[in-house]
Protein backbone atom coordinates (compact mmCIF):
# COMPACT_ATOMS: atom_id res chain seq x y z
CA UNK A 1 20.46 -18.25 26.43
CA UNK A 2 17.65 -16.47 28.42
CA UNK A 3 14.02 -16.83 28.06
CA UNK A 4 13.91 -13.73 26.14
CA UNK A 5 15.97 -15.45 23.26
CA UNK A 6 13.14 -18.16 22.58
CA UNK A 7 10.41 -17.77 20.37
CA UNK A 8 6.89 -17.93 21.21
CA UNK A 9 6.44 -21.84 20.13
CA UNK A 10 8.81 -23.03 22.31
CA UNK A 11 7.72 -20.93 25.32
CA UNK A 12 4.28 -22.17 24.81
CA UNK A 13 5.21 -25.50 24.30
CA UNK A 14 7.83 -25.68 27.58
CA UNK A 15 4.97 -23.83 30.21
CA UNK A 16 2.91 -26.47 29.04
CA UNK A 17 4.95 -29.34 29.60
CA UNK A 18 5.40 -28.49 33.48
CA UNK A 19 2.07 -30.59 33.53
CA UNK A 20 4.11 -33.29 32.84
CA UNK A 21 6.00 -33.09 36.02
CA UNK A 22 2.36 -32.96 38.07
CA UNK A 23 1.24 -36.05 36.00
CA UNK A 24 4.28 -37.91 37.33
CA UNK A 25 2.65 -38.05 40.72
CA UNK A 26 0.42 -40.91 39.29
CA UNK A 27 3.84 -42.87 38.11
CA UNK A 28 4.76 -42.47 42.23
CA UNK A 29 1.33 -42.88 43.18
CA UNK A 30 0.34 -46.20 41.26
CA UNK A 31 2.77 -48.74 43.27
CA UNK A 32 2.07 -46.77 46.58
CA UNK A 33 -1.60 -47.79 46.06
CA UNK A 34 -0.87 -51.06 45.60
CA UNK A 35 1.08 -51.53 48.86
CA UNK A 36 -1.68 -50.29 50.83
CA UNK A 37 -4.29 -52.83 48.94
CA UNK A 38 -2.35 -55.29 50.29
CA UNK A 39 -1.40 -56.30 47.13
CA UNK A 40 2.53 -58.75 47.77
CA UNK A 41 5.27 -57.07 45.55
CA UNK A 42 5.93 -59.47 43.24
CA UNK A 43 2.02 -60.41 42.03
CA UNK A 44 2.36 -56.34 41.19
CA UNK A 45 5.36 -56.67 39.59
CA UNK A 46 3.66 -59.66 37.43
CA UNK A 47 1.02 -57.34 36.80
CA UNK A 48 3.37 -54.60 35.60
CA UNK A 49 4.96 -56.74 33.72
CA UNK A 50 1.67 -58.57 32.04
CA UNK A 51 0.98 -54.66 31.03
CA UNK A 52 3.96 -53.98 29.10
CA UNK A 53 4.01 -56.99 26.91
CA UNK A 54 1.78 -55.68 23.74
CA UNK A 55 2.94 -52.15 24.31
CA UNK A 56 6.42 -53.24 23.67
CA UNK A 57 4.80 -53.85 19.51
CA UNK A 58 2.65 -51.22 19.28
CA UNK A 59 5.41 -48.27 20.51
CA UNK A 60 7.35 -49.85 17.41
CA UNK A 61 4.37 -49.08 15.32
CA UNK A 62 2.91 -46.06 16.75
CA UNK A 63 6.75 -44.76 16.55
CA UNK A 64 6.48 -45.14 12.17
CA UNK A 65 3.10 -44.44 11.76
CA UNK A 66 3.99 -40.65 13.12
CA UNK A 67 6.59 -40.02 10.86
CA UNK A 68 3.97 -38.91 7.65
CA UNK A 69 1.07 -37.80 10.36
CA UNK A 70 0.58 -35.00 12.33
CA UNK A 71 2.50 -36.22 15.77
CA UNK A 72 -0.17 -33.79 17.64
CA UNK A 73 -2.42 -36.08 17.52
CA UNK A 74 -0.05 -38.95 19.34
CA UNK A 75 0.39 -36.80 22.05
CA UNK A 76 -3.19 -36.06 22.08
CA UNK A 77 -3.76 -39.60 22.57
CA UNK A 78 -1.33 -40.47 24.75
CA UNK A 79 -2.40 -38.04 27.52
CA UNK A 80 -5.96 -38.87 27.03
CA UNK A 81 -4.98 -42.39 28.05
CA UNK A 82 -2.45 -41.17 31.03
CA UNK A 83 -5.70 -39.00 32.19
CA UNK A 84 -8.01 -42.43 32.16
CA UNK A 85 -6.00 -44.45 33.68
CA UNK A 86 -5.28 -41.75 36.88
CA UNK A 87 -9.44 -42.14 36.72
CA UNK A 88 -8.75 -45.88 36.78
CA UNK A 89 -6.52 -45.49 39.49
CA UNK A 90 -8.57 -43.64 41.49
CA UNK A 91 -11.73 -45.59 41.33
CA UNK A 92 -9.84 -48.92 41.63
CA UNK A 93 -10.55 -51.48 44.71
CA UNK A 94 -9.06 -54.21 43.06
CA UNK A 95 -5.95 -56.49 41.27
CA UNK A 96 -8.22 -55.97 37.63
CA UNK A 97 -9.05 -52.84 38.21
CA UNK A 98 -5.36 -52.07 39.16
CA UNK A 99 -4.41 -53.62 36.22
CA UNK A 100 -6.45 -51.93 33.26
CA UNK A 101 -5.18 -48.93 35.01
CA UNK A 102 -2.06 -49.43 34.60
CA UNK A 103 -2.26 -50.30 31.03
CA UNK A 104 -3.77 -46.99 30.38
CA UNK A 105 -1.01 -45.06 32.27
CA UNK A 106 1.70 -46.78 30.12
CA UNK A 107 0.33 -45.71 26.53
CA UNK A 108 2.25 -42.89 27.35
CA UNK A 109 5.40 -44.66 26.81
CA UNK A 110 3.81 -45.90 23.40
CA UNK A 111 3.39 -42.53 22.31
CA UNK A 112 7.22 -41.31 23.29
CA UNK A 113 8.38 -41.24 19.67
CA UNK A 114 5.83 -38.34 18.85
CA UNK A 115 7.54 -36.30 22.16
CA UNK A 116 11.15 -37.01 20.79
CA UNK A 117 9.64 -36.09 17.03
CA UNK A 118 7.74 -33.38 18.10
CA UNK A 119 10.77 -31.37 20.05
CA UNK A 120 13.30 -32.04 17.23
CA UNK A 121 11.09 -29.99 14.99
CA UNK A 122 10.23 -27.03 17.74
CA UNK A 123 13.99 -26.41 19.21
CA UNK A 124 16.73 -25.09 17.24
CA UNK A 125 19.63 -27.09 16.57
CA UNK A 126 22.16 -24.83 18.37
CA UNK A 127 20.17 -24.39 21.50
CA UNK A 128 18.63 -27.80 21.73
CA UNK A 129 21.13 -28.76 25.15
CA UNK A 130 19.78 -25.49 26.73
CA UNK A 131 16.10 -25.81 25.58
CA UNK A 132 16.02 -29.38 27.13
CA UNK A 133 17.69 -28.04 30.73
CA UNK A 134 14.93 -25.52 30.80
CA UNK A 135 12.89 -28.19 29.99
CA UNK A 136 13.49 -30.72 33.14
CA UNK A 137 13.98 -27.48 35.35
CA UNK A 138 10.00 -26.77 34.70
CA UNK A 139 8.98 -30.24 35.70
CA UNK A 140 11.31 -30.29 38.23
CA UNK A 141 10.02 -27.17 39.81
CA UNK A 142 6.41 -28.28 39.17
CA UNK A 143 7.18 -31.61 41.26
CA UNK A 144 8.91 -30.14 43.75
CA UNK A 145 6.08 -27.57 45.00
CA UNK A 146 3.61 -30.10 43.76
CA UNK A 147 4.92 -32.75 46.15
CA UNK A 148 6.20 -30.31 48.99
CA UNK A 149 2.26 -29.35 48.85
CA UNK A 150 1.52 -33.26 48.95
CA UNK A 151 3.49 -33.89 52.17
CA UNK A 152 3.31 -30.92 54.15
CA UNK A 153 -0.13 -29.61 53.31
CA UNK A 154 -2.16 -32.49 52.12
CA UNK A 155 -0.96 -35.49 53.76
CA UNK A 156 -2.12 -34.61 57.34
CA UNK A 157 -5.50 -34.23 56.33
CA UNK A 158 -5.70 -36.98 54.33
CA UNK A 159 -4.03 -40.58 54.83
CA UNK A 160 -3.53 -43.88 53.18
CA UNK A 161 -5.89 -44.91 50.16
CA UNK A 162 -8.04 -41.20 50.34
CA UNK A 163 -4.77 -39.37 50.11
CA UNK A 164 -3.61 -41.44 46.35
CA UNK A 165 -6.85 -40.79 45.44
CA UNK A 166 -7.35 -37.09 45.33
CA UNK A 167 -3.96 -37.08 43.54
CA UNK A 168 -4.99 -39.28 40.92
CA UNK A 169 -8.06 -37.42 40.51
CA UNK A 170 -6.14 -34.26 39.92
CA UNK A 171 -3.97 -35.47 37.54
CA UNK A 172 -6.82 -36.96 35.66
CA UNK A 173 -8.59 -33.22 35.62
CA UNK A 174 -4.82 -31.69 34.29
CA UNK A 175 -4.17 -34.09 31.63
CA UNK A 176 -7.89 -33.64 30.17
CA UNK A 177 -6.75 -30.25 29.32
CA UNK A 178 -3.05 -31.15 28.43
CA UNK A 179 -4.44 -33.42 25.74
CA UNK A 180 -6.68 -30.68 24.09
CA UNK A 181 -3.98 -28.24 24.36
CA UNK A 182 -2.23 -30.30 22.03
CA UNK A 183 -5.09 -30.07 19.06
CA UNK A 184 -6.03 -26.28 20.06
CA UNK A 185 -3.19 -24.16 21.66
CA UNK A 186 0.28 -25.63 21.10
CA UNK A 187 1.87 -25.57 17.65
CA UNK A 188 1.27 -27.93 15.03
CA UNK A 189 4.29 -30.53 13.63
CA UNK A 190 2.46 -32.17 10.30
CA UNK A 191 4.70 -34.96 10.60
CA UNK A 192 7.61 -36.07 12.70
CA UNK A 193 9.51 -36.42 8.99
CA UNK A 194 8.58 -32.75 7.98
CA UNK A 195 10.80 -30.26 9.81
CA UNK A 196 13.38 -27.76 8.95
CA UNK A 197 16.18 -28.72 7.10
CA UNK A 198 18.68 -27.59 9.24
CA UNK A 199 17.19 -29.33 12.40
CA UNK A 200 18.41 -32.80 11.16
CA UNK A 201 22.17 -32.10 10.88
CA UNK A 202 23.25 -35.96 11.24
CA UNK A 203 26.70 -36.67 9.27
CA UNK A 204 27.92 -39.72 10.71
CA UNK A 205 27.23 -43.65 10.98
CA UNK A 206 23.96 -45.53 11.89
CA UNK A 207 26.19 -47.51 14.32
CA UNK A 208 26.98 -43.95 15.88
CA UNK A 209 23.59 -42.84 16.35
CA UNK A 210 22.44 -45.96 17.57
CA UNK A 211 25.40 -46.07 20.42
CA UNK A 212 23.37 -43.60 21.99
CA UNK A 213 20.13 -45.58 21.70
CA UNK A 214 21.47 -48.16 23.61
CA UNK A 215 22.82 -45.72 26.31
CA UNK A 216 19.55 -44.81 26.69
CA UNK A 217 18.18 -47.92 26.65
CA UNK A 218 20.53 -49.11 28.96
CA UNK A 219 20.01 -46.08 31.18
CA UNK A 220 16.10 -47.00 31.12
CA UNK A 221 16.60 -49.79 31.97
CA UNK A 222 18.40 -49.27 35.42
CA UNK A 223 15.93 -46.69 36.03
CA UNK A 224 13.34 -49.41 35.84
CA UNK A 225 14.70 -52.11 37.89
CA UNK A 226 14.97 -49.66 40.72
CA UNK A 227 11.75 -47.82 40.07
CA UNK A 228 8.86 -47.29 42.03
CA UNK A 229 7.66 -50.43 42.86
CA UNK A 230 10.97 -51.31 44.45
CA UNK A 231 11.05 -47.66 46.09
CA UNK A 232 7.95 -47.56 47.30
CA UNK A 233 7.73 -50.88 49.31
CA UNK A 234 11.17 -50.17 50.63
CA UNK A 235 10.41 -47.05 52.37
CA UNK A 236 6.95 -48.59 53.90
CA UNK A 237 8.58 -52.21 54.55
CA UNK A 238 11.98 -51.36 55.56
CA UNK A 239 12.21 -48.06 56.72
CA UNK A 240 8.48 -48.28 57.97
CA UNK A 241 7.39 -44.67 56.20
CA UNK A 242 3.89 -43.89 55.34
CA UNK A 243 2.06 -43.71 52.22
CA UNK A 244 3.58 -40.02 51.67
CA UNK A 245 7.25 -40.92 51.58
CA UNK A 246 7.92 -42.04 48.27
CA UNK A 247 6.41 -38.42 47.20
CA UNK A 248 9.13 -36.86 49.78
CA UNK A 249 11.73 -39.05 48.28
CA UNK A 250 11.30 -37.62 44.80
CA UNK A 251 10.69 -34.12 46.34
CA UNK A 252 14.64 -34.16 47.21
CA UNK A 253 15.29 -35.19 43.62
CA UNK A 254 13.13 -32.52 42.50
CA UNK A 255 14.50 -29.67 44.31
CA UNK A 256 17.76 -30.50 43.52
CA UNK A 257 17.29 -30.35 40.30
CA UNK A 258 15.17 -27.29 40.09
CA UNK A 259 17.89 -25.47 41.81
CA UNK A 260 20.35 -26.33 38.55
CA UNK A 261 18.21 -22.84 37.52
CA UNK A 262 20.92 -21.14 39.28
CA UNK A 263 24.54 -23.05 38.91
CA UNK A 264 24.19 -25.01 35.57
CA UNK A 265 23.71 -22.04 32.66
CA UNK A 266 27.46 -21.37 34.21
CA UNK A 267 28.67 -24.82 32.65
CA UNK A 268 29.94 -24.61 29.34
CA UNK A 269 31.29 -27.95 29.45
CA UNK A 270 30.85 -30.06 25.89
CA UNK A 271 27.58 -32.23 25.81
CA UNK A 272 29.73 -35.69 25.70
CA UNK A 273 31.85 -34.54 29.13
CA UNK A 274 28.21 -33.95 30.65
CA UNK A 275 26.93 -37.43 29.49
CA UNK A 276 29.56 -38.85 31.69
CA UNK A 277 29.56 -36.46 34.77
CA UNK A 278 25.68 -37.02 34.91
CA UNK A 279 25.62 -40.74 33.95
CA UNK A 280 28.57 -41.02 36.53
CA UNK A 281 26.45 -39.53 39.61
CA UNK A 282 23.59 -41.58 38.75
CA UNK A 283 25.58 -44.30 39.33
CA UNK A 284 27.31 -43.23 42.05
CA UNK A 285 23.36 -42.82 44.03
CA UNK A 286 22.16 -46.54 42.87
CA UNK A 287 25.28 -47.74 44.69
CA UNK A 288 25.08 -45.38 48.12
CA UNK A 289 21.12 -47.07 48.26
CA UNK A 290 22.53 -50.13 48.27
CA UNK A 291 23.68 -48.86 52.32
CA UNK A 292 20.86 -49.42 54.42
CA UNK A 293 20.16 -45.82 55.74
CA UNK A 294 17.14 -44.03 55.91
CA UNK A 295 18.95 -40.64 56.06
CA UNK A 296 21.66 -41.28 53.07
CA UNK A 297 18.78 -42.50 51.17
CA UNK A 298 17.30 -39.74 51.10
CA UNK A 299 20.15 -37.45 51.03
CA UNK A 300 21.47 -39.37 47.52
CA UNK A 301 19.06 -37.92 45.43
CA UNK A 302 20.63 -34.73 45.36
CA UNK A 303 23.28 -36.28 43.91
CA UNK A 304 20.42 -37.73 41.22
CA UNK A 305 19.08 -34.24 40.92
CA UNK A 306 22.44 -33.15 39.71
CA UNK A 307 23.58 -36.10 37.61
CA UNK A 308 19.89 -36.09 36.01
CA UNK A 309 20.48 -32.31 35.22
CA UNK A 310 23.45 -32.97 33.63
CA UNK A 311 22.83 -36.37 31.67
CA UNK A 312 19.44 -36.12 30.50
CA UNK A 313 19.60 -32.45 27.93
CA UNK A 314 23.36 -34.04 27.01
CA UNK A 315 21.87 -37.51 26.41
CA UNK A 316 19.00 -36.00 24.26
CA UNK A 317 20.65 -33.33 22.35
CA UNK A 318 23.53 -36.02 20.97
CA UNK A 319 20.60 -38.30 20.14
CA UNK A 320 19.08 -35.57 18.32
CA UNK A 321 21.96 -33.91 16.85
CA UNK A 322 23.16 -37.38 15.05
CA UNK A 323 20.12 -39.13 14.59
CA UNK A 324 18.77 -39.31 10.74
CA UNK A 325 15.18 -38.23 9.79
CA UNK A 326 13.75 -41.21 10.20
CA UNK A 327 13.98 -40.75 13.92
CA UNK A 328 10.44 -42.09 14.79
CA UNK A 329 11.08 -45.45 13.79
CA UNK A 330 14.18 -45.91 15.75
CA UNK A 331 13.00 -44.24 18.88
CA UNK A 332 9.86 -46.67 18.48
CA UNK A 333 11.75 -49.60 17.84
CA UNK A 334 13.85 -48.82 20.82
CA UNK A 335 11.33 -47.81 23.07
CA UNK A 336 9.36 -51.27 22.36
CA UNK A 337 12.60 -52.75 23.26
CA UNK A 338 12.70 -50.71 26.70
CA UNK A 339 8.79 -51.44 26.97
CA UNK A 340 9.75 -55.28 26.46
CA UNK A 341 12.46 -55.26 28.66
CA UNK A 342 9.75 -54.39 31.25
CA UNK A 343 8.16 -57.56 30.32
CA UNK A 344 10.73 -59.12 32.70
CA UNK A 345 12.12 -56.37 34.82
CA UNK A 346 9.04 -55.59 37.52
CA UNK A 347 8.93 -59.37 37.89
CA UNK A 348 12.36 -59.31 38.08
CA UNK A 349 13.60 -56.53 40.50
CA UNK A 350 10.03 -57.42 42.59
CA UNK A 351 12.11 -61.28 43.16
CA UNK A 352 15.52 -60.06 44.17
CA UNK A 353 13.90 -57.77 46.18
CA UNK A 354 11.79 -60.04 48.76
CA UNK A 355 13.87 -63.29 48.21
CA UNK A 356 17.61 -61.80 48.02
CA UNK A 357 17.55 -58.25 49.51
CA UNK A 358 16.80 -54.61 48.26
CA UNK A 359 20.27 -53.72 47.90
CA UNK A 360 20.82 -56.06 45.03
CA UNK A 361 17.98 -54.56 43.02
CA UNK A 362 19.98 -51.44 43.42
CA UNK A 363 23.82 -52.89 42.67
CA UNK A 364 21.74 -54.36 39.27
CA UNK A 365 21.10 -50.92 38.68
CA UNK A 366 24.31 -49.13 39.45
CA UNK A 367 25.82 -52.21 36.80
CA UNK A 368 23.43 -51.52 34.25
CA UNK A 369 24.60 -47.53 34.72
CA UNK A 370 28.29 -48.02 34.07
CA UNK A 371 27.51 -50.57 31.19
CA UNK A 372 25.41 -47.52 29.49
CA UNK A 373 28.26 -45.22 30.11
CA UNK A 374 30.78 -47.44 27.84
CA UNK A 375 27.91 -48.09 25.11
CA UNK A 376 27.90 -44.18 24.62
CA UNK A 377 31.21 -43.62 23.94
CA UNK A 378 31.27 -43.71 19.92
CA UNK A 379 28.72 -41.23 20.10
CA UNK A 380 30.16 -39.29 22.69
CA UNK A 381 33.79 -39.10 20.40
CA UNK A 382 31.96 -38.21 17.20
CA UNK A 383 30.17 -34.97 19.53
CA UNK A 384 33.49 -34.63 20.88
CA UNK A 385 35.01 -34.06 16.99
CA UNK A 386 31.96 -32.62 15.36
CA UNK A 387 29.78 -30.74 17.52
CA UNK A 388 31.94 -27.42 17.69
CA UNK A 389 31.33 -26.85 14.12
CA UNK A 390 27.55 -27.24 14.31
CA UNK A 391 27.00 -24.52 16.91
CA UNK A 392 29.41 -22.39 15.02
């Protein structure tokens, strides 16, 4: 598939979403900020976790509600909210202020049924797998000059709090427009229930589809017990980095993934074999963190890069490809449970961090990897059986 073979919809619609990757620097940004407030790790991770508990409901709702209304209008909202709370973030000087902010930047996980909704009904069924690897290379890309630019360009000239700042400001100024985009320029889906017949192609058991679910929430889950807040103190505790390096950090993830533009439309492995190749590398990094050095820290997230480019367009085209039409209810009831897992999880991974050591956060999240990996596999043998004939 070349770019040439998409239509004008889905151009529009992935060009767009490299804004995305830039509004991910607020994500890096938030727990950086709070490190250099002074705030301790695990009052932030009681914070974070204070944050997600009414989300965890309203993703559930939110997630239904889209299925008979245009889903436009969810995305609308929920980058309306991502661009306050980067406002929030930048004007904050304080734990409350910190934590309305960070309430505003997580309505974009509320929203996350209308994204899943929304791209069902724009890519093809028999492209979907490619669609979604162009997809993460443009917000890959985006990050990686984005950040290089952070780093090596901006960072000199402007330290500590100043330096989070500007970023949050830009990504404020970005996701102002993102969010009209989605009412004036990108294409309208009337309701995440109303797409082409052929895009829902599901012939197989509920307890099938949701396998996958729980992969992915699973998968989340790891994700979040080493995210951020975990990151970002270690670098500036242990490895006594400055405010810049969790940006550097996910530079090296970034590039490596960006640079799948030139290797990965070579693999024509199935979508269930590159489920388990990229879920396999991910856990294969969360264990090599759990060494304490600097250098193979850093390093590991090429391996990321390449697992991420490998799991994430398999993991969401066999969600797609076998879920029913009523996906916005199950990605919002599962995405409440991922947003209530993070009830307990910042709290969590923020205690075995300071009182038992780093590297356990990260052999939690290596654990939580493998168990995803055996969760997928009735999904991954009903691809394995069925697939072939849909693409045909």
């Amino acid at each position: 598939m070349s770019w040439s073979d998409l239509n004008k919809d889905v151009k529009k619609y992935l060009l767009f979403y490299g804004i995305a990757g830039f509004s991910f620097s607020s994500i890096i940004a938030a727990p950086t900020l709070g490190k250099l407030l002074e705030i301790p790790m695990e009052q932030l991770g009681w914070l974070f976790s204070v944050s997600y508990v009414f989300q965890a409901l309203l993703s559930y709702i939110f997630g239904r509600r889209f299925e008979k209304i245009p889903v436009n209008y969810g995305l609308f909202s929920a980058r309306v909210c991502f661009a306050l709370g980067s406002l929030s973030f930048a004007l904050t000087k304080g734990l409350w202020n910190f934590a309305i902010a960070q309430v505003l930047l997580g309505f974009t996980d509320i929203f996350y049924p209308c994204q899943v909704m929304y791209e069902r009904a724009l890519f093809p069924p028999k492209i979907r797998e490619e669609i979604y690897s162009l997809e993460f290379f443009i917000t890959e890309f985006v990050k990686s000059i984005t950040y290089f630019v952070f780093v090596f360009i901006l960072a000199p000239f402007m330290t500590g709090q100043g330096f989070l700042r500007a970023i949050f400001f830009a990504v404020f100024a970005v996701n102002i427009f993102y969010a009209i985009s989605y009412l004036k320029i990108l294409p309208r889906i009337d309701s995440g229930t109303k797409i082409p017949k052929d895009h829902v192609v599901a012939t197989t058991h509920l307890g099938t589809f949701l396998s996958i679910m729980f992969h992915q929430y699973l998968c989340y889950s790891a994700f979040s017990f080493a995210s951020f807040l975990v990151i970002s103190y270690y670098l500036i505790d242990y490895f006594k980095l400055d405010g810049s390096s969790p940006f550097l950090f996910e530079m090296i993830f970034s590039f490596s993934v960006a640079s799948s533009i030139f290797w990965k439309r070579s693999v024509k492995s199935h979508p269930s074999l590159n489920l388990t190749v990229g879920t396999g590398l991910i856990v294969c990094s969360f264990f090599l963190w759990v060494i304490p050095n600097m250098y193979l820290f850093f390093i590991s997230h090429v391996i990321m890069g390449i697992g991420f480019i490998f799991w994430f367009p398999a993991k969401e085209t066999i969600k797609i490809q076998i879920a029913p039409r009523e996906l916005g209810r199950w990605e919002g009831f599962f995405q409440g449970m991922n947003i209530f897992s993070r009830i307990f999880i910042p709290v969590l991974s923020a205690y075995v961090a300071t009182r038992i050591g780093y590297h356990w956060v990260f052999v939690v999240s290596g654990l939580l990897g493998l168990t995803a990996l055996i969760v997928s596999i009735p999904a991954q043998l009903w691809m394995r059986k069925n697939y072939p004939a849909v693409k045909a």
